[in-house]
PDB file of N, CA and C in Angstrom:
ATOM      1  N   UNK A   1      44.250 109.076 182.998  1.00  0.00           N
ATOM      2  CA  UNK A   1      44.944 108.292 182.016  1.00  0.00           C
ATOM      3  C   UNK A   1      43.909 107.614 181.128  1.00  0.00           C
ATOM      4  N   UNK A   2      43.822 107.918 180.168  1.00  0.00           N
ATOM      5  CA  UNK A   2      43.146 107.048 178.644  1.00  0.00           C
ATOM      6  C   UNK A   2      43.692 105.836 178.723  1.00  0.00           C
ATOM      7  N   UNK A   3      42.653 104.544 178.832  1.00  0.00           N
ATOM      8  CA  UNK A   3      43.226 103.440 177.910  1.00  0.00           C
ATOM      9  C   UNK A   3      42.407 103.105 176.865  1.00  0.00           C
ATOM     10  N   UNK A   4      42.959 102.848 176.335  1.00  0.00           N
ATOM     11  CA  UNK A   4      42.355 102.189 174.578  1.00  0.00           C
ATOM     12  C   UNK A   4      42.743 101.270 174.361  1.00  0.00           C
ATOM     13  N   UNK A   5      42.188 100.247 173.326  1.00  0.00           N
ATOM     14  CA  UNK A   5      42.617  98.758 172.581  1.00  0.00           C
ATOM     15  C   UNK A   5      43.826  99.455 171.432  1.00  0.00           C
ATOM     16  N   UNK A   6      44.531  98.643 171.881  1.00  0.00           N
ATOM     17  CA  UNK A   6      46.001  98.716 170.497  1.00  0.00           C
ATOM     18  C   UNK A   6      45.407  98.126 169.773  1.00  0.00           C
ATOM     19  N   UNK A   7      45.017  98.265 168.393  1.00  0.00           N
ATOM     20  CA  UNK A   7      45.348  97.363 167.719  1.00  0.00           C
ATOM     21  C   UNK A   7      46.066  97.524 166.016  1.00  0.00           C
ATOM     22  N   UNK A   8      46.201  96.830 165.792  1.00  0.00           N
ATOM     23  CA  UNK A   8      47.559  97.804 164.207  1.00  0.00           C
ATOM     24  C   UNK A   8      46.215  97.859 163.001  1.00  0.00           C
ATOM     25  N   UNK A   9      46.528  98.801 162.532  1.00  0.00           N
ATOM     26  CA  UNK A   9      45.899  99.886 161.372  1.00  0.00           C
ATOM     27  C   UNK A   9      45.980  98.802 160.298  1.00  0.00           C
ATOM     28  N   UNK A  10      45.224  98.524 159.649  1.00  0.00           N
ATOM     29  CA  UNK A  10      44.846  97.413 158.416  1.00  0.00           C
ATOM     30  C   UNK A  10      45.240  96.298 158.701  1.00  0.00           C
ATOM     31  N   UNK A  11      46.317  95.778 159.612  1.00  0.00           N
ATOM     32  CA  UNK A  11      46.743  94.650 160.265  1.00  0.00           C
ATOM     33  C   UNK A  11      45.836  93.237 160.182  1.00  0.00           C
ATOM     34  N   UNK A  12      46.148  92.234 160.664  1.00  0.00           N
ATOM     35  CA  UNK A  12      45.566  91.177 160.465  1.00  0.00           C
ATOM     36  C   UNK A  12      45.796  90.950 162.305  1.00  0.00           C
ATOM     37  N   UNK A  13      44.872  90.297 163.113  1.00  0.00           N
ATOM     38  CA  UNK A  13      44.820  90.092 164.492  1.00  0.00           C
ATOM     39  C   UNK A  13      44.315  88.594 164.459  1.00  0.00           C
ATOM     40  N   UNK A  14      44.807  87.956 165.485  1.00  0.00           N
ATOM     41  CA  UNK A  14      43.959  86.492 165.997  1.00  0.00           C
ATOM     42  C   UNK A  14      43.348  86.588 167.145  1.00  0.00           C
ATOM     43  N   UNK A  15      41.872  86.439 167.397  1.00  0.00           N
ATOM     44  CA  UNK A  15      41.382  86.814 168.152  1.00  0.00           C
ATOM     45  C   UNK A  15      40.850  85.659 169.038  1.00  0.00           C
ATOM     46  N   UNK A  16      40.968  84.814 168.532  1.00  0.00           N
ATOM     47  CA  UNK A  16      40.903  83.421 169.262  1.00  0.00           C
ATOM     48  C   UNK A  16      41.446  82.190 168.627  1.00  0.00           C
ATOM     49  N   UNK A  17      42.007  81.167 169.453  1.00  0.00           N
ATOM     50  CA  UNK A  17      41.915  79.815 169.297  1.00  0.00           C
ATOM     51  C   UNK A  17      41.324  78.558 170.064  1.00  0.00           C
ATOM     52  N   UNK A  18      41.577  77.212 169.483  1.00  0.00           N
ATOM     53  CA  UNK A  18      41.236  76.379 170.375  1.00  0.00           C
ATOM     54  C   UNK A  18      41.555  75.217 169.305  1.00  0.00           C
ATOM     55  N   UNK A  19      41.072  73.836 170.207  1.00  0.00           N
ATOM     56  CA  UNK A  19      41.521  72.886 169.470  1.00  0.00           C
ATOM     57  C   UNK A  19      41.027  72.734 168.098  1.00  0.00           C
ATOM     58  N   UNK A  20      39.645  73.492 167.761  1.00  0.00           N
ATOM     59  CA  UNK A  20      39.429  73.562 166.105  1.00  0.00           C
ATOM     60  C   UNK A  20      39.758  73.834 165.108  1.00  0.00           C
ATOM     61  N   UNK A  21      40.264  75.283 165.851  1.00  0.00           N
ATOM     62  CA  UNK A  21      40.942  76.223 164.453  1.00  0.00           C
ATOM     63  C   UNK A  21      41.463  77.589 165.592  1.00  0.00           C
ATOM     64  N   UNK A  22      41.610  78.758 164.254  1.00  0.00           N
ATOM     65  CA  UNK A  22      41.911  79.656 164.779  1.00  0.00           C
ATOM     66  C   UNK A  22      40.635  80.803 164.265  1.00  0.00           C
ATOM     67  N   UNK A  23      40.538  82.036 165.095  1.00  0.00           N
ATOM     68  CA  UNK A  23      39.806  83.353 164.339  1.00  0.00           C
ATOM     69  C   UNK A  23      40.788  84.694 163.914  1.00  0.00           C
ATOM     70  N   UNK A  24      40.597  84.751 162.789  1.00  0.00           N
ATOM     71  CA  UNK A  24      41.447  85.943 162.478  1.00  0.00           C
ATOM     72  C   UNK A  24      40.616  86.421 161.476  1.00  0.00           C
ATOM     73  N   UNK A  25      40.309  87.746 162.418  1.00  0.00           N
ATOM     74  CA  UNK A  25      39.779  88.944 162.162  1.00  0.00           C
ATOM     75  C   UNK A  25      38.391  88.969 162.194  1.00  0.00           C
ATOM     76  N   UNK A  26      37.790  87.973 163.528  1.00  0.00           N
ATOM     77  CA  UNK A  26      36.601  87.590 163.714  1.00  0.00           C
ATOM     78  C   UNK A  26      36.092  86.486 162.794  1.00  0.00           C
ATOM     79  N   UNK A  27      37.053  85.306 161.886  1.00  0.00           N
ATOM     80  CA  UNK A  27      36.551  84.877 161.095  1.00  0.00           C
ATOM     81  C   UNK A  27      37.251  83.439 161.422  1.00  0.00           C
ATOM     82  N   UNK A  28      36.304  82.054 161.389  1.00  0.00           N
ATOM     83  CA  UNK A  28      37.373  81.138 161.988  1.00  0.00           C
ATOM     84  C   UNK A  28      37.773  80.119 160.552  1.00  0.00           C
ATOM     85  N   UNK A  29      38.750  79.770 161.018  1.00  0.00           N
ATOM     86  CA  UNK A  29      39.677  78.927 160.110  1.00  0.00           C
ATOM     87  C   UNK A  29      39.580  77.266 160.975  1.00  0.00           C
ATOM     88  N   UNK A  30      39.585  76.310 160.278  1.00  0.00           N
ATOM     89  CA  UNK A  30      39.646  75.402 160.738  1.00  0.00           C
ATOM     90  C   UNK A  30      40.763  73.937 159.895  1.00  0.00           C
ATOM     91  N   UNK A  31      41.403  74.852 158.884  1.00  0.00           N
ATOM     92  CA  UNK A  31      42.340  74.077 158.474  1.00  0.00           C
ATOM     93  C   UNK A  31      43.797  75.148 158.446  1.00  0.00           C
ATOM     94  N   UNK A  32      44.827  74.330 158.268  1.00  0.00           N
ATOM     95  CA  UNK A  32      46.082  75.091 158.452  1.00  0.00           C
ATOM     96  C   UNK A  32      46.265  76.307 157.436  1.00  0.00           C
ATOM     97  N   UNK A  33      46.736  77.565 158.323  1.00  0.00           N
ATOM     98  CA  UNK A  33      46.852  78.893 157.414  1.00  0.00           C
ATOM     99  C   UNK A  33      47.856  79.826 157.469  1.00  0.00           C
ATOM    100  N   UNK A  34      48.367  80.463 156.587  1.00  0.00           N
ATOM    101  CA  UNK A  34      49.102  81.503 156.758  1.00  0.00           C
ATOM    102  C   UNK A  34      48.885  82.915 156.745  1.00  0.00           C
ATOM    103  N   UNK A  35      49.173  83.731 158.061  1.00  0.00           N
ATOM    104  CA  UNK A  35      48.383  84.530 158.607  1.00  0.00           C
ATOM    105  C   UNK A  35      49.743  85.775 158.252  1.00  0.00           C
ATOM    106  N   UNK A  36      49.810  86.474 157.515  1.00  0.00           N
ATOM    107  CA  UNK A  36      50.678  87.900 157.346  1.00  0.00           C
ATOM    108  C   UNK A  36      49.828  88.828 158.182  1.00  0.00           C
ATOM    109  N   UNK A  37      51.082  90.015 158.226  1.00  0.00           N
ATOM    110  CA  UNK A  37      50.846  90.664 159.577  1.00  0.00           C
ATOM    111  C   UNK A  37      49.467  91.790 159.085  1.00  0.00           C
ATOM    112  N   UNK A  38      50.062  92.076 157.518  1.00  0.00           N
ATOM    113  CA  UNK A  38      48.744  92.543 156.729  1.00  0.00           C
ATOM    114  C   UNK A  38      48.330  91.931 155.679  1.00  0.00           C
ATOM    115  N   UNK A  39      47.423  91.842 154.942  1.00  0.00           N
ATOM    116  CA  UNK A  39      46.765  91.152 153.375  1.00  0.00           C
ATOM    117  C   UNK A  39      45.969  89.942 153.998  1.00  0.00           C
ATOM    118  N   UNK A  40      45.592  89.437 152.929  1.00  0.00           N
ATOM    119  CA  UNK A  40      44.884  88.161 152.816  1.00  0.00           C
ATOM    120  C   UNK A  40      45.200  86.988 153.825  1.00  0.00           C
ATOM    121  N   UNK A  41      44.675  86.133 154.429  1.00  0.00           N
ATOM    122  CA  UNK A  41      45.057  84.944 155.055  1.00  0.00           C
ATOM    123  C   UNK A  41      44.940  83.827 153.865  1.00  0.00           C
ATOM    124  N   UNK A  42      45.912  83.174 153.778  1.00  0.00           N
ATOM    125  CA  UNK A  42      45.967  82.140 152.827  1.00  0.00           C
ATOM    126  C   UNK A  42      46.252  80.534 153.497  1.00  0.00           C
ATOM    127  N   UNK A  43      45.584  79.932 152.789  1.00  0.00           N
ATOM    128  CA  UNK A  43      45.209  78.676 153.366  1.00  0.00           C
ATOM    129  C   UNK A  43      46.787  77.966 153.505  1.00  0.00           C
ATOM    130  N   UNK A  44      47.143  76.693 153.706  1.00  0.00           N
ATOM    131  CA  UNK A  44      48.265  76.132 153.853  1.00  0.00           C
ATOM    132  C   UNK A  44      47.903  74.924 154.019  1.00  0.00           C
ATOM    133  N   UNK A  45      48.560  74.173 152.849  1.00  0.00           N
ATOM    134  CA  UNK A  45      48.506  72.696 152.921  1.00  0.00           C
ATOM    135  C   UNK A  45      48.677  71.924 153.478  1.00  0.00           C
ATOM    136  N   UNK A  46      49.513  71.846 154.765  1.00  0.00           N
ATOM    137  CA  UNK A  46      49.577  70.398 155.631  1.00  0.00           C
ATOM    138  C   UNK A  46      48.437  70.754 156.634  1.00  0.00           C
ATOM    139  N   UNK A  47      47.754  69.317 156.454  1.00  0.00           N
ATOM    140  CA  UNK A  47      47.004  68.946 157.760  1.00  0.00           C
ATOM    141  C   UNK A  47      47.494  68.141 158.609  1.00  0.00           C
ATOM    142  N   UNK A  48      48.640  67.711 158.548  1.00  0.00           N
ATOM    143  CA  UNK A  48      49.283  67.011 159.532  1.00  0.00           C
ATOM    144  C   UNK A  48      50.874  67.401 160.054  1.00  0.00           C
ATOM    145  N   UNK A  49      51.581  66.875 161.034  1.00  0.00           N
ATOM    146  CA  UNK A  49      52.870  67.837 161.170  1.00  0.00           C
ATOM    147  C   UNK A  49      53.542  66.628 160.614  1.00  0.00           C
ATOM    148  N   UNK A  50      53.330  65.698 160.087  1.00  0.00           N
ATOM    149  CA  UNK A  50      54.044  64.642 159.781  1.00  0.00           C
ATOM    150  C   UNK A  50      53.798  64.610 157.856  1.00  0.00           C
ATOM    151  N   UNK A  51      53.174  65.439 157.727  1.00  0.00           N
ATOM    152  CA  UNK A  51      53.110  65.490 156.339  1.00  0.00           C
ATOM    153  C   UNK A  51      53.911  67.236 155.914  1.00  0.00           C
ATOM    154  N   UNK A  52      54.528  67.783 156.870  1.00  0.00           N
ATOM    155  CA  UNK A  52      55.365  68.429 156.407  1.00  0.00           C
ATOM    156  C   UNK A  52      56.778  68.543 155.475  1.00  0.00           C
ATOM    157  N   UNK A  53      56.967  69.242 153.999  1.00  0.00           N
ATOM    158  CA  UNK A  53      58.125  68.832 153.640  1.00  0.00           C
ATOM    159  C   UNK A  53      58.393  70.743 153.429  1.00  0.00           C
ATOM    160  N   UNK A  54      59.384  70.690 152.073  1.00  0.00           N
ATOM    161  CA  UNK A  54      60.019  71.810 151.950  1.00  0.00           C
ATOM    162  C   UNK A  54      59.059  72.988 150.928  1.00  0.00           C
ATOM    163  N   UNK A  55      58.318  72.270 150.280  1.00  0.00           N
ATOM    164  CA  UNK A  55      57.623  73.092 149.604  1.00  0.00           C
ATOM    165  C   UNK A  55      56.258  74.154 150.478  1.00  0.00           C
ATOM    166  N   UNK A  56      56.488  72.974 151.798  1.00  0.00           N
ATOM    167  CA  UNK A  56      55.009  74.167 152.327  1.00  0.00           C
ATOM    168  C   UNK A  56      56.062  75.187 153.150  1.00  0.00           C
ATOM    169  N   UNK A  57      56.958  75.246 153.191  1.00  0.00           N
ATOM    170  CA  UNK A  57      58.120  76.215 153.745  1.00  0.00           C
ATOM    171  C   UNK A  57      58.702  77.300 152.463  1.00  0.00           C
ATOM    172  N   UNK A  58      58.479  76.781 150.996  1.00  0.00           N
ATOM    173  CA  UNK A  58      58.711  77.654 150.043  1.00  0.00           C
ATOM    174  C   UNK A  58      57.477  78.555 149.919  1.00  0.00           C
ATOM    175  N   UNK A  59      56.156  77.980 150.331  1.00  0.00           N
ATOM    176  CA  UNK A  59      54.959  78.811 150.110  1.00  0.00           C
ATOM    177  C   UNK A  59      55.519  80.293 150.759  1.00  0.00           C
ATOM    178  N   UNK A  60      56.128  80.220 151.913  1.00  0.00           N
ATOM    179  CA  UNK A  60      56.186  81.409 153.122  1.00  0.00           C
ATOM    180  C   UNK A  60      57.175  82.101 152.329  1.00  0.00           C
ATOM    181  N   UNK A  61      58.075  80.937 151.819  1.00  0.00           N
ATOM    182  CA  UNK A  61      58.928  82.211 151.696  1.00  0.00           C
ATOM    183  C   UNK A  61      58.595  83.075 150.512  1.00  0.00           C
ATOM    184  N   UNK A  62      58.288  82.793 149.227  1.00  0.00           N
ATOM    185  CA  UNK A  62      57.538  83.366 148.672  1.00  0.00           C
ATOM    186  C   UNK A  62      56.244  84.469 148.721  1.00  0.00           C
ATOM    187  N   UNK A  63      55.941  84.629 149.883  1.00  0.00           N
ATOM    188  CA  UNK A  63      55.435  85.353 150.795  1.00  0.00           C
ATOM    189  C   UNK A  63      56.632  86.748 150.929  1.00  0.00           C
ATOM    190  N   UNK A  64      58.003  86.432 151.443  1.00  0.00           N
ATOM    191  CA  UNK A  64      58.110  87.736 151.791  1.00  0.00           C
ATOM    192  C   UNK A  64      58.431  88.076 153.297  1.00  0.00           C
ATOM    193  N   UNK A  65      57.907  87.041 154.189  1.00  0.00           N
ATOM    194  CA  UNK A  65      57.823  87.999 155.706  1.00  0.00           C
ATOM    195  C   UNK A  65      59.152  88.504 156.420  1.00  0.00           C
ATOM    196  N   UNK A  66      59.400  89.044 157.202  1.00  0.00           N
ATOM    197  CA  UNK A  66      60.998  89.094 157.828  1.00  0.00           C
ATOM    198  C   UNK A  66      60.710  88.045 159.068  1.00  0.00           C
ATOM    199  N   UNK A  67      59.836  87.555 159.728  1.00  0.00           N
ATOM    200  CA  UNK A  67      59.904  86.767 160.650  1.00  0.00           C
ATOM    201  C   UNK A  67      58.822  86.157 160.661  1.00  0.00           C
ATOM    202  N   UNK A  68      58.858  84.461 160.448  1.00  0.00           N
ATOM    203  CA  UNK A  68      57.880  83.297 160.375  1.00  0.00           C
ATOM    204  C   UNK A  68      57.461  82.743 161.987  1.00  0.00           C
ATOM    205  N   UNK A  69      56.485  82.858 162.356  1.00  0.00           N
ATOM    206  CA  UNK A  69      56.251  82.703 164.021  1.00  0.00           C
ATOM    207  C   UNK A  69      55.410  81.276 163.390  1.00  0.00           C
ATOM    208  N   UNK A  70      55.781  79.959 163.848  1.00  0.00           N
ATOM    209  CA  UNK A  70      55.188  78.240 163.479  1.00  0.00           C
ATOM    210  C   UNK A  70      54.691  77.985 164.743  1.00  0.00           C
ATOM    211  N   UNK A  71      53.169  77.816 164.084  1.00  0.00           N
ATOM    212  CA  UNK A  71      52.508  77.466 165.369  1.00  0.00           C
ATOM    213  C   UNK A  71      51.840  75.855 165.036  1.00  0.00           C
ATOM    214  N   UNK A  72      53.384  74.619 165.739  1.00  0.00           N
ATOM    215  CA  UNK A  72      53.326  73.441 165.593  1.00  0.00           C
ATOM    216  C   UNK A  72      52.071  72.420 166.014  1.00  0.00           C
ATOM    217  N   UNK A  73      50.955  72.930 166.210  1.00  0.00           N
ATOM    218  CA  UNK A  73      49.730  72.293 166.719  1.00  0.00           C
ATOM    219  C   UNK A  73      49.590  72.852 168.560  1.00  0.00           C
ATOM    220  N   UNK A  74      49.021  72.213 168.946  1.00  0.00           N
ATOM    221  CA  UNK A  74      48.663  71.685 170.165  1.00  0.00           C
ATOM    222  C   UNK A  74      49.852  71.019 171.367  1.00  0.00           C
ATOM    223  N   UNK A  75      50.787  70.440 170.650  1.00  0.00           N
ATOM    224  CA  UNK A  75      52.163  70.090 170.929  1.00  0.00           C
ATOM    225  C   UNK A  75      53.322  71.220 170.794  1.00  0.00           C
ATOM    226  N   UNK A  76      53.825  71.225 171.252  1.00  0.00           N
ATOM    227  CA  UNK A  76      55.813  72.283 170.594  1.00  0.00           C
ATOM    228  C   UNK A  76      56.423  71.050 170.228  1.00  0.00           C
ATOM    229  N   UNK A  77      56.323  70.828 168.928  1.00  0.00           N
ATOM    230  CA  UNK A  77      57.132  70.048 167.707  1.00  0.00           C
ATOM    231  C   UNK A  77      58.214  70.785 167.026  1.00  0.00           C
ATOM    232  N   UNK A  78      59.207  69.946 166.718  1.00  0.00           N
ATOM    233  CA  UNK A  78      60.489  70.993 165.874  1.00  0.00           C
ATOM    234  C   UNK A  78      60.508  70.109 164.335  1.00  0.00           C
ATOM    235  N   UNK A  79      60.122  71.053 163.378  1.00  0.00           N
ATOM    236  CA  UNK A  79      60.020  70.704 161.990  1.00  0.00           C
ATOM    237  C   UNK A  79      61.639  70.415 161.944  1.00  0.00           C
ATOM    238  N   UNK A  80      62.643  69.389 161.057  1.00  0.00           N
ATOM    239  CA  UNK A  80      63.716  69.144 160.584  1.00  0.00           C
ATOM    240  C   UNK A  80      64.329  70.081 159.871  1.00  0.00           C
ATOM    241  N   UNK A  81      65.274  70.692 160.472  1.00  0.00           N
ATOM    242  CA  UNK A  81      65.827  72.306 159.430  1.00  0.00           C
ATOM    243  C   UNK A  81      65.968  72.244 158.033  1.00  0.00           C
ATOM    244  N   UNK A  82      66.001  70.841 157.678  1.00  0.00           N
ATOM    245  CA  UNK A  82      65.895  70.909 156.175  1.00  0.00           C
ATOM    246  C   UNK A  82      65.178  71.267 155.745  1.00  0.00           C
ATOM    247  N   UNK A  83      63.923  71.249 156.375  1.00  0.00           N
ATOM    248  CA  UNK A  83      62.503  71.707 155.580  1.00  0.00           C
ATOM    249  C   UNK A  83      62.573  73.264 155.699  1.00  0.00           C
ATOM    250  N   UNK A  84      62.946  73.888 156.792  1.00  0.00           N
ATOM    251  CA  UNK A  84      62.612  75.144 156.391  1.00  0.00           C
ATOM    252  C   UNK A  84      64.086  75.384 156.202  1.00  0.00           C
ATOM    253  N   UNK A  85      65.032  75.361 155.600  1.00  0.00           N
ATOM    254  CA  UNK A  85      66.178  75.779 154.988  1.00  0.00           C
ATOM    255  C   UNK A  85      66.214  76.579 154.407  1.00  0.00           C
ATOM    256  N   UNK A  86      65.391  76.824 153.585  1.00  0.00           N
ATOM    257  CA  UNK A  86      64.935  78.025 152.284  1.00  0.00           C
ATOM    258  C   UNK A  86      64.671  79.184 152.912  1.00  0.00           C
ATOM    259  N   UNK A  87      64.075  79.514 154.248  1.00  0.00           N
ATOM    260  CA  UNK A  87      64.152  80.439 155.070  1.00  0.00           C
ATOM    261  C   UNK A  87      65.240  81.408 155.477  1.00  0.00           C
ATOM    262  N   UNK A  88      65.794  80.338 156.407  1.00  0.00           N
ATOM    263  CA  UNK A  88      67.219  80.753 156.919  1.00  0.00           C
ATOM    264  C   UNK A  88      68.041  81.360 156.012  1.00  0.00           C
ATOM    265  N   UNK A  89      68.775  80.484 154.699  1.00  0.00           N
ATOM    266  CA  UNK A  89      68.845  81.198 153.496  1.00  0.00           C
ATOM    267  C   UNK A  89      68.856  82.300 153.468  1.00  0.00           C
ATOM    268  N   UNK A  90      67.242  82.686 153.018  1.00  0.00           N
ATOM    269  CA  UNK A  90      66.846  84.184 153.266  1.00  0.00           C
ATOM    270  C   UNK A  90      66.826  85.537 153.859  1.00  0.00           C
ATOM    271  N   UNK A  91      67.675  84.703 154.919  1.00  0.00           N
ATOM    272  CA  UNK A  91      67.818  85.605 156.409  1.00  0.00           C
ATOM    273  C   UNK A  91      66.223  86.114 156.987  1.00  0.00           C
ATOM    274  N   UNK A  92      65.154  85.166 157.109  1.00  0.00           N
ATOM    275  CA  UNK A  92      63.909  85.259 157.239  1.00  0.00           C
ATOM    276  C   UNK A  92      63.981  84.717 158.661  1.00  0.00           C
ATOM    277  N   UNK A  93      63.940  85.208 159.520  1.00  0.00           N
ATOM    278  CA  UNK A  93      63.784  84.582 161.204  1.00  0.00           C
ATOM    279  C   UNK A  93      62.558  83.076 161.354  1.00  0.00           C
ATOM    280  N   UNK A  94      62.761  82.448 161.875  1.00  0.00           N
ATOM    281  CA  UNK A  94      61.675  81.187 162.004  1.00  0.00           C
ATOM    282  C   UNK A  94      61.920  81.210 163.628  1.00  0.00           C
ATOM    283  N   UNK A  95      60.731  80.898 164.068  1.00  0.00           N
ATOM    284  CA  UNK A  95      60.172  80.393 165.785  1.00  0.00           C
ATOM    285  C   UNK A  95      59.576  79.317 165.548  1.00  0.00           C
ATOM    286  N   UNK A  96      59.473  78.218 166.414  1.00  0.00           N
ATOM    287  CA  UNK A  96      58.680  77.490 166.649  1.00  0.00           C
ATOM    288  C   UNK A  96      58.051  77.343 168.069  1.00  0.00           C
ATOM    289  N   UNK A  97      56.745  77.136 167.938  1.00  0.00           N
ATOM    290  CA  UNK A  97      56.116  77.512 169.465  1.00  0.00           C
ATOM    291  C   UNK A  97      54.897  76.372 168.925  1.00  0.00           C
ATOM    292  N   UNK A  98      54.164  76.151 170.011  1.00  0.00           N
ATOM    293  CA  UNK A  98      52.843  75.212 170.126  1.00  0.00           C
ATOM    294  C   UNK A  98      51.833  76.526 169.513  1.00  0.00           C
ATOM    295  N   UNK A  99      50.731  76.591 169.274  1.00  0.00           N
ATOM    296  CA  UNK A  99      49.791  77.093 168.336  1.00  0.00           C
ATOM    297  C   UNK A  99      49.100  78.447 169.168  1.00  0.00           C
ATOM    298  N   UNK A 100      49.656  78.523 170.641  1.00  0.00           N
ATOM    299  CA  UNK A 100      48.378  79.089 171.566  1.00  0.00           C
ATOM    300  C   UNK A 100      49.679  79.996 171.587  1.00  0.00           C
ATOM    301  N   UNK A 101      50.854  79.648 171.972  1.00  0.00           N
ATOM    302  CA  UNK A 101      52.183  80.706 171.949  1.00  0.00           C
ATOM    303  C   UNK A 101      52.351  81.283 171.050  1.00  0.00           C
ATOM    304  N   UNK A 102      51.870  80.662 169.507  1.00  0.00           N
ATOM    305  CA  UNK A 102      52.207  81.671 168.415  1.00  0.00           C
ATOM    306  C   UNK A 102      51.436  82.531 167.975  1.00  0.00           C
ATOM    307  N   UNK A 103      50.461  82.359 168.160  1.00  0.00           N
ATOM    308  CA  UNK A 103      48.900  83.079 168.123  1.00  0.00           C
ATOM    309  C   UNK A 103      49.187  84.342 168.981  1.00  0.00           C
ATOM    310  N   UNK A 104      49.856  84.336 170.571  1.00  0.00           N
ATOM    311  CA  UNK A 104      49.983  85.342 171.334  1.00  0.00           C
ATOM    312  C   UNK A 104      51.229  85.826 170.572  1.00  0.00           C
ATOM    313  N   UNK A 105      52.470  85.387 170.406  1.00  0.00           N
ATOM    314  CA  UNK A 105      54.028  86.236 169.815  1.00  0.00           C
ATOM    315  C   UNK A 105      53.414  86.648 168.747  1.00  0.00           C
ATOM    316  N   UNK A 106      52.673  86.017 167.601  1.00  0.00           N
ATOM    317  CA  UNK A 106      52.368  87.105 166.596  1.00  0.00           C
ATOM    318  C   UNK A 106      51.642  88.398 166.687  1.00  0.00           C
ATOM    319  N   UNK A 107      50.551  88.251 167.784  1.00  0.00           N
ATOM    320  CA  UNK A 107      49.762  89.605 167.836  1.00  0.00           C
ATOM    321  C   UNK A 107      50.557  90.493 168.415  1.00  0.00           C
ATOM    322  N   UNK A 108      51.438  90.012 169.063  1.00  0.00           N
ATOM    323  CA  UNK A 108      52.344  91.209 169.901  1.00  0.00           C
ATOM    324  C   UNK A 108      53.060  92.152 168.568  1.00  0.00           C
ATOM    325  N   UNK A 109      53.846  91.262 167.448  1.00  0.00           N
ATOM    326  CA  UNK A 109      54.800  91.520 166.698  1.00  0.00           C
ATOM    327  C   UNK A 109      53.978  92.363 165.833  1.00  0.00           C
ATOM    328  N   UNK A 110      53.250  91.931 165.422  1.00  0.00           N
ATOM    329  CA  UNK A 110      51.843  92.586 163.943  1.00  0.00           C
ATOM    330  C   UNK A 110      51.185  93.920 164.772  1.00  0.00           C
ATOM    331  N   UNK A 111      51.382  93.904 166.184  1.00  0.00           N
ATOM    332  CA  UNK A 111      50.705  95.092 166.986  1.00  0.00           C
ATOM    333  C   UNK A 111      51.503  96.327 166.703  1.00  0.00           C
ATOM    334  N   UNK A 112      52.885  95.544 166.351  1.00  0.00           N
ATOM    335  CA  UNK A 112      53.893  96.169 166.239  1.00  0.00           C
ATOM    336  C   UNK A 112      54.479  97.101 165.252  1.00  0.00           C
ATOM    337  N   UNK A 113      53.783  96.205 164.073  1.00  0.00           N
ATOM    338  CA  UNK A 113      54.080  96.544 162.638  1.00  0.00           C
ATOM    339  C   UNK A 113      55.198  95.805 162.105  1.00  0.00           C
ATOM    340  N   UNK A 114      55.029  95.074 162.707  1.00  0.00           N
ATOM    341  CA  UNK A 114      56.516  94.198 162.140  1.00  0.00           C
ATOM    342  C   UNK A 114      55.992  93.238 160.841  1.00  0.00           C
ATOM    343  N   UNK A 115      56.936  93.040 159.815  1.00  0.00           N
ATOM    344  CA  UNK A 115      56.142  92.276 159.030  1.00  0.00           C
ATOM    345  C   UNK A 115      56.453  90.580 159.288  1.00  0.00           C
ATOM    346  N   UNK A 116      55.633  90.091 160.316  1.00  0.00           N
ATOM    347  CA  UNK A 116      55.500  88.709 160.824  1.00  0.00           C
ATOM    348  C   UNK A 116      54.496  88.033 159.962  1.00  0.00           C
ATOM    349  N   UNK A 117      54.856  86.565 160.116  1.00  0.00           N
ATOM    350  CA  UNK A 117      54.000  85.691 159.543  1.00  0.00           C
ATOM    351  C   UNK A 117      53.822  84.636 160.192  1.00  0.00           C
ATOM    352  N   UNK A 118      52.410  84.692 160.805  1.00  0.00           N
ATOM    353  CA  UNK A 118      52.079  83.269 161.819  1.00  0.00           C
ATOM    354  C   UNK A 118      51.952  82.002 160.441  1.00  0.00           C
ATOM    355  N   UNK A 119      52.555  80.898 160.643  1.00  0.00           N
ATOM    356  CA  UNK A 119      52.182  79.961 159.786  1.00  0.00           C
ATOM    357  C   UNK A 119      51.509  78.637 160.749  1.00  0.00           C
ATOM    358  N   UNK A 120      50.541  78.641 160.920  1.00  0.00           N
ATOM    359  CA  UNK A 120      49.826  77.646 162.033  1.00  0.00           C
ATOM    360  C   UNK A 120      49.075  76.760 161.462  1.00  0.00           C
ATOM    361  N   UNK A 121      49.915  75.432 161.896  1.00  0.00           N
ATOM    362  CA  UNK A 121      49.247  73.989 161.543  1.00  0.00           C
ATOM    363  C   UNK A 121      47.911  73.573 162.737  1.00  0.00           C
ATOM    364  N   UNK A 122      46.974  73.715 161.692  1.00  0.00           N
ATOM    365  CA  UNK A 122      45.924  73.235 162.239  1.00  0.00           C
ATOM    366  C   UNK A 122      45.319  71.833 162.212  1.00  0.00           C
ATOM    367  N   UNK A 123      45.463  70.608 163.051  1.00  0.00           N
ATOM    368  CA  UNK A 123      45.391  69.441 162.417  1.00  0.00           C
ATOM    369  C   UNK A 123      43.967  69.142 162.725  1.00  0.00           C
ATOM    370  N   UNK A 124      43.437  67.985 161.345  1.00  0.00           N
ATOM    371  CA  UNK A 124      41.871  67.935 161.834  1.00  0.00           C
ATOM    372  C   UNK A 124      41.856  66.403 162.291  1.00  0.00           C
TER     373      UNK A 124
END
């Protein structure tokens, strides 16, 4: 039996975290980002979960993804559905998980080909 590393074809992967930041694609981030399953990683404005409103929830959706995987810090925090409203709307799936759970559900989903979008608050 062959085993080999899965990993998805132009895809975007997180290959580590911790309380600093995250690495995606061997490269570390240390402020909050939005991670698509392929393209660019783009930065994301809240550094805090208490400075969350609706516009850093319009960034995503403007994005595109079919399923937003929120990786709420270090804690499992639940953002106020108002803020991501614009989502749901959309019929765009939202999770919320602590930062180390979403980091793992996204690589599974993006392994997948699914078009997921980790959005992970990184607080400094």
């Amino acid at each position: 039996m062959k085993f080999q590393l899965d990993e998805p074809q132009g895809g975007n992967n997180i290959s580590r975290h911790d309380a600093h930041g995250v690495w995606v694609n061997g490269q570390p981030h240390t402020a909050s980002v939005l991670v698509p399953w392929k393209g660019d990683v783009v930065a994301w404005a809240p550094s805090r979960f208490e400075e969350l409103e609706p516009a850093h929830f319009e960034a995503i959706l403007a994005l595109r993804p079919e399923l937003v995987v929120f990786g709420s810090g270090a804690k499992l925090r639940f953002p106020s559905p108002a803020l991501w409203r614009g989502l749901v709307e959309a019929r765009i799936g939202f999770e919320v998980m602590d930062i180390a759970a979403a980091c793992r559900t996204y690589n599974v989903l993006a392994s997948e080909g699914r078009n997921v979008m980790a959005a992970l608050l990184i607080e400094a």
